[in-house]
Protein backbone atom coordinates (compact mmCIF):
# COMPACT_ATOMS: atom_id res chain seq x y z
CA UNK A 1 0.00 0.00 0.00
CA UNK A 2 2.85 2.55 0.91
CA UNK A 3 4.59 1.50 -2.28
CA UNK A 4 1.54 2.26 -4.48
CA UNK A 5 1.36 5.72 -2.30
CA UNK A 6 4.72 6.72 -3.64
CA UNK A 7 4.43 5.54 -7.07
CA UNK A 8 1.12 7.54 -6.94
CA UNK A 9 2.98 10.80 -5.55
CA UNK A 10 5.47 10.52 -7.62
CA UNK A 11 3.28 10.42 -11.33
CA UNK A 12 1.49 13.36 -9.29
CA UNK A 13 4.74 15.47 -8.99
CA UNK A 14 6.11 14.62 -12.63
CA UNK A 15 2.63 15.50 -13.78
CA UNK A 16 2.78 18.94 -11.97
CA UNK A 17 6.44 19.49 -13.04
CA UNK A 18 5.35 19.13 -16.85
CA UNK A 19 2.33 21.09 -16.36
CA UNK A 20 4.57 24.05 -14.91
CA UNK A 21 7.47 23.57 -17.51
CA UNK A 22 4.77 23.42 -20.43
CA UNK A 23 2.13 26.31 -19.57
CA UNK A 24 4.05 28.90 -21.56
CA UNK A 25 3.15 28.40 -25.54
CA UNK A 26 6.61 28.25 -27.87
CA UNK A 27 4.28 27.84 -30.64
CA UNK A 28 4.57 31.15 -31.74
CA UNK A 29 8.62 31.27 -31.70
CA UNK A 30 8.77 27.86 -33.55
CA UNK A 31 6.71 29.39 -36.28
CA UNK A 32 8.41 32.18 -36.90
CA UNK A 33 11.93 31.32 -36.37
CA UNK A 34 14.54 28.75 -37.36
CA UNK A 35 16.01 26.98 -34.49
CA UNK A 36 19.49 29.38 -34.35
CA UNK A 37 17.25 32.12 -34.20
CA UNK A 38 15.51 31.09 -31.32
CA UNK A 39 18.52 30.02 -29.69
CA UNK A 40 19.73 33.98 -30.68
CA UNK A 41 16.40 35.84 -29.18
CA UNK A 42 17.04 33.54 -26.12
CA UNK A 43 20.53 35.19 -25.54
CA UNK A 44 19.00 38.80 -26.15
CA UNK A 45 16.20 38.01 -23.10
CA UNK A 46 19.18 36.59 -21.14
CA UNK A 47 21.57 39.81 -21.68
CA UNK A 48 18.50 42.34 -21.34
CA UNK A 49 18.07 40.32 -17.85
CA UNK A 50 21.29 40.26 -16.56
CA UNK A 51 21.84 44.12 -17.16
CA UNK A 52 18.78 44.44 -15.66
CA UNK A 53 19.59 42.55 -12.69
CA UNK A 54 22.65 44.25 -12.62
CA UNK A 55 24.49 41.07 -13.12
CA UNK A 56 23.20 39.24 -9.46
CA UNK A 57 21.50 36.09 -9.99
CA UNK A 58 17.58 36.55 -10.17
CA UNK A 59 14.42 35.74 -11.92
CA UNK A 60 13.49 38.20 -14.26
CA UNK A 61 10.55 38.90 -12.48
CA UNK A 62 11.91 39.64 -9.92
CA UNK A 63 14.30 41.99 -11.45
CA UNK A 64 11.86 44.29 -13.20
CA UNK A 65 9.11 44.48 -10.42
CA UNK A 66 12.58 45.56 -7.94
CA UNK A 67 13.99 48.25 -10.30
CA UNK A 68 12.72 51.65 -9.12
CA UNK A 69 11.08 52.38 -12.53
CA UNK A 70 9.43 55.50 -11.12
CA UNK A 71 12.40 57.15 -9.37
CA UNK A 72 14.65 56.46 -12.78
CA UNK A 73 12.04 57.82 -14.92
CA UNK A 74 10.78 61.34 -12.66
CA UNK A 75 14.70 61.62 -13.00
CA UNK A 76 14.42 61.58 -16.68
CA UNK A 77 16.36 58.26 -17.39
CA UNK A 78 14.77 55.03 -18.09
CA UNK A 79 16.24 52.08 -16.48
CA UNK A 80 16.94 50.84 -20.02
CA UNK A 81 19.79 53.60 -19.99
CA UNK A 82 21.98 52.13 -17.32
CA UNK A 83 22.47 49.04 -19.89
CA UNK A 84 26.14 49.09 -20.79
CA UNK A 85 25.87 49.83 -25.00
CA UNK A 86 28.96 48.44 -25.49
CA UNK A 87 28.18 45.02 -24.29
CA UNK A 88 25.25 45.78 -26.08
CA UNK A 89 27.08 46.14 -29.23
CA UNK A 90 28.94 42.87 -28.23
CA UNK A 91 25.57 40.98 -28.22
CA UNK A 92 24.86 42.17 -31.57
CA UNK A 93 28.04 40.41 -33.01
CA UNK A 94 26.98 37.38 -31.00
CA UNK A 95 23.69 36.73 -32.50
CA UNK A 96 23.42 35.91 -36.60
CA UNK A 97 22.64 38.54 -38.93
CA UNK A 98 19.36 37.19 -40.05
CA UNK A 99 18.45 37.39 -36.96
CA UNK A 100 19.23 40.77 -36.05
CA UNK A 101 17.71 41.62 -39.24
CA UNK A 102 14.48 40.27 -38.41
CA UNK A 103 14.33 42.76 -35.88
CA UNK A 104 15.67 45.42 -36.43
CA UNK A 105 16.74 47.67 -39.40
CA UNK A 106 18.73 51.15 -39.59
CA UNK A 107 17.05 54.56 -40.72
CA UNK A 108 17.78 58.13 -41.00
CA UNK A 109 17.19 60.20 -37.64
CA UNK A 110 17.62 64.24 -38.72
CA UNK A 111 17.65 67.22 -36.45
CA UNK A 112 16.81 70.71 -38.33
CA UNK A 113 18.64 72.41 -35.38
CA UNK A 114 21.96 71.19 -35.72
CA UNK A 115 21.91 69.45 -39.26
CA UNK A 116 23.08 66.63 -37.72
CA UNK A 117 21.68 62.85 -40.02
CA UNK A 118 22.71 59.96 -37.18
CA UNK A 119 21.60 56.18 -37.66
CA UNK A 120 19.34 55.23 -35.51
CA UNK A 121 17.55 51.57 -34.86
CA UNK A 122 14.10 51.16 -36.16
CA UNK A 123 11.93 48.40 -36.35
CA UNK A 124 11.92 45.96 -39.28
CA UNK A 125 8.10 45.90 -39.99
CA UNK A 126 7.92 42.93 -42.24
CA UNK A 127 10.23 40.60 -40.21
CA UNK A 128 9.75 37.61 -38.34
CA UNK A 129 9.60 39.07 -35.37
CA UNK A 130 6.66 41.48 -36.54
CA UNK A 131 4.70 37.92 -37.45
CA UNK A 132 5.53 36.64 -34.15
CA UNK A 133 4.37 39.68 -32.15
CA UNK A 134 0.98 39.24 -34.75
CA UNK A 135 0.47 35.99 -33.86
CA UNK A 136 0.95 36.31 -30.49
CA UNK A 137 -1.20 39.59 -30.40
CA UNK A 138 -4.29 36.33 -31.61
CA UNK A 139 -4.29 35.76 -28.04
CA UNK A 140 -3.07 38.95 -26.33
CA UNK A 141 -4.90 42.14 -27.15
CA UNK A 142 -2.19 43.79 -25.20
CA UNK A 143 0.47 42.62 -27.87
CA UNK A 144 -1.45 42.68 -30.78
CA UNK A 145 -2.09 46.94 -30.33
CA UNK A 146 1.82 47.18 -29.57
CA UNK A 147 2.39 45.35 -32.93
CA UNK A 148 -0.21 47.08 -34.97
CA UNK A 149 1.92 50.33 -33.73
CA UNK A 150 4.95 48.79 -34.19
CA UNK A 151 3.99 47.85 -38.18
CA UNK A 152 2.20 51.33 -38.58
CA UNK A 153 5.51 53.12 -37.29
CA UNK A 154 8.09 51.11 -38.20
CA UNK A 155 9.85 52.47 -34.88
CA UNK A 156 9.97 51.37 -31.22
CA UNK A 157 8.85 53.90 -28.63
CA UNK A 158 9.14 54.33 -25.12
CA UNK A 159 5.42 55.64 -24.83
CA UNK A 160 4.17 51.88 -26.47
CA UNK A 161 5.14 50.51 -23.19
CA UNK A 162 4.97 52.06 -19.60
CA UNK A 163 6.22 50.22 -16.69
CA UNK A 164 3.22 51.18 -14.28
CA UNK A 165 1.29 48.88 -16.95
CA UNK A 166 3.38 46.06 -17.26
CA UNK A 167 3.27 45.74 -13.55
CA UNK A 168 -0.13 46.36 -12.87
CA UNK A 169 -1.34 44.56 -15.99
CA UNK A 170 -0.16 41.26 -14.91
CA UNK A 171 -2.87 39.13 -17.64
CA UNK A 172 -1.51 40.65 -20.61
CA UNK A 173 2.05 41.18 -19.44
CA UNK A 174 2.91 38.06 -17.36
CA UNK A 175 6.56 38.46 -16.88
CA UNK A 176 7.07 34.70 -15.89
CA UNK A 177 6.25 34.27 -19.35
CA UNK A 178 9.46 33.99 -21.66
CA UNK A 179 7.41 35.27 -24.75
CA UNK A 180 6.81 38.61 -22.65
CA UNK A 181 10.33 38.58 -21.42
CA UNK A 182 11.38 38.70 -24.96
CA UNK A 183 9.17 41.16 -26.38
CA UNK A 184 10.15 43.68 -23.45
CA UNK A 185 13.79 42.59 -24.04
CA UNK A 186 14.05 43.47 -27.44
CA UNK A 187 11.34 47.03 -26.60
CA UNK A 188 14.11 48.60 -23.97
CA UNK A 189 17.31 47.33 -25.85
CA UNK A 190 15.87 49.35 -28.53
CA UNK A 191 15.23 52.40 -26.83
CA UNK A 192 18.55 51.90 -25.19
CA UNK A 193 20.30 51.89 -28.87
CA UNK A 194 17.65 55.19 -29.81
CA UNK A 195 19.07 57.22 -27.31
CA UNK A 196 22.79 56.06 -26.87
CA UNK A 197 24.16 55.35 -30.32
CA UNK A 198 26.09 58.23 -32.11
CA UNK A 199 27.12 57.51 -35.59
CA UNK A 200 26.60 59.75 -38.46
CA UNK A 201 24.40 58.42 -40.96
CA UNK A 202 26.38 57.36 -44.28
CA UNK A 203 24.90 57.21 -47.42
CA UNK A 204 24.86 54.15 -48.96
């Protein structure tokens, strides 16, 4: 009797420990992206989180709900702007080119003032990662408005996302879930890159 106890606990606890694993869809990612790729976007999430844990060993969860989003941002600076942009370069060489250019592309950013043309990161509007944000949006009304904007613009913004609504809206922006993870990962990279990279644009 205590034998067929255990066995039953046991089946019990693998059956929970699948159910947790499994909850999160990958459906999505597998659709959209070839296996390298996937195993690229995963290193993006894990940089974004380790800058964003400031390199201690944490959930990412955890991490965003403990950064002091509202101090950093009535101070005029993001969090996203304490991520180091050359190790942010770094990660770019460490992840394909198709990848990268599923995500992002390059335009023109011009200021009248100072007649200034930089190159600036923009969103690639027809990529993969435009589908996947689409298909996730089927599920996620949350997503799918943030990739209708992201498609109409062809830019990210830091007014698409606020952080009072990622932690408050916890349905549409669970941040146990790695599709979220990635989609904010790739959002505050890009803002970081907007407002930190300096090259002059050169024609092509």
């Amino acid at each position: 009797m205590r034998k067929t106890l255990t066995l039953i606990l046991g089946i019990i606890i693998l059956q929970l420990s699948f159910s947790c694993k499994s909850q999160y869809s990958t459906t999505e990612l597998k659709s959209n992206f070839t296996t390298e790729q996937i195993s690229d976007l995963n290193k993006i999430t894990e940089f974004f989180k380790n800058q964003m844990c400031l390199g201690m060993e944490s959930d990412f969860k955890t991490c965003y709900e403990r950064t002091p989003h509202e101090y950093l941002e009535a101070t005029g600076n993001g969090f996203w702007k304490n991520i180091n942009f050359e190790k942010q370069q770094e990660l770019y060489g460490e992840i394909s080119k198709s990848t990268f250019d599923e995500i992002w592309s390059f335009c023109k950013a011009r200021y009248p003032e100072s007649g200034l043309e930089l190159k600036s990161i923009c969103a690639f509007s027809i990529g993969k990662y435009q589908k996947f944000l689409a298909d996730l949006g089927k599920g996620n009304p949350r997503i799918a408005k943030y990739a209708e904007r992201i498609h109409a613009s062809g830019d990210f913004s830091g007014f698409d996302i606020n952080y009072w609504e990622v932690l408050n809206n916890k349905k549409d922006f669970d941040l146990n879930n790695p599709n979220i993870q990635l989609i904010l990962a790739i959002h505050y990279l890009s803002l970081n890159d907007q407002q930190t990279r300096k090259e002059k644009w050169e024609s092509e």
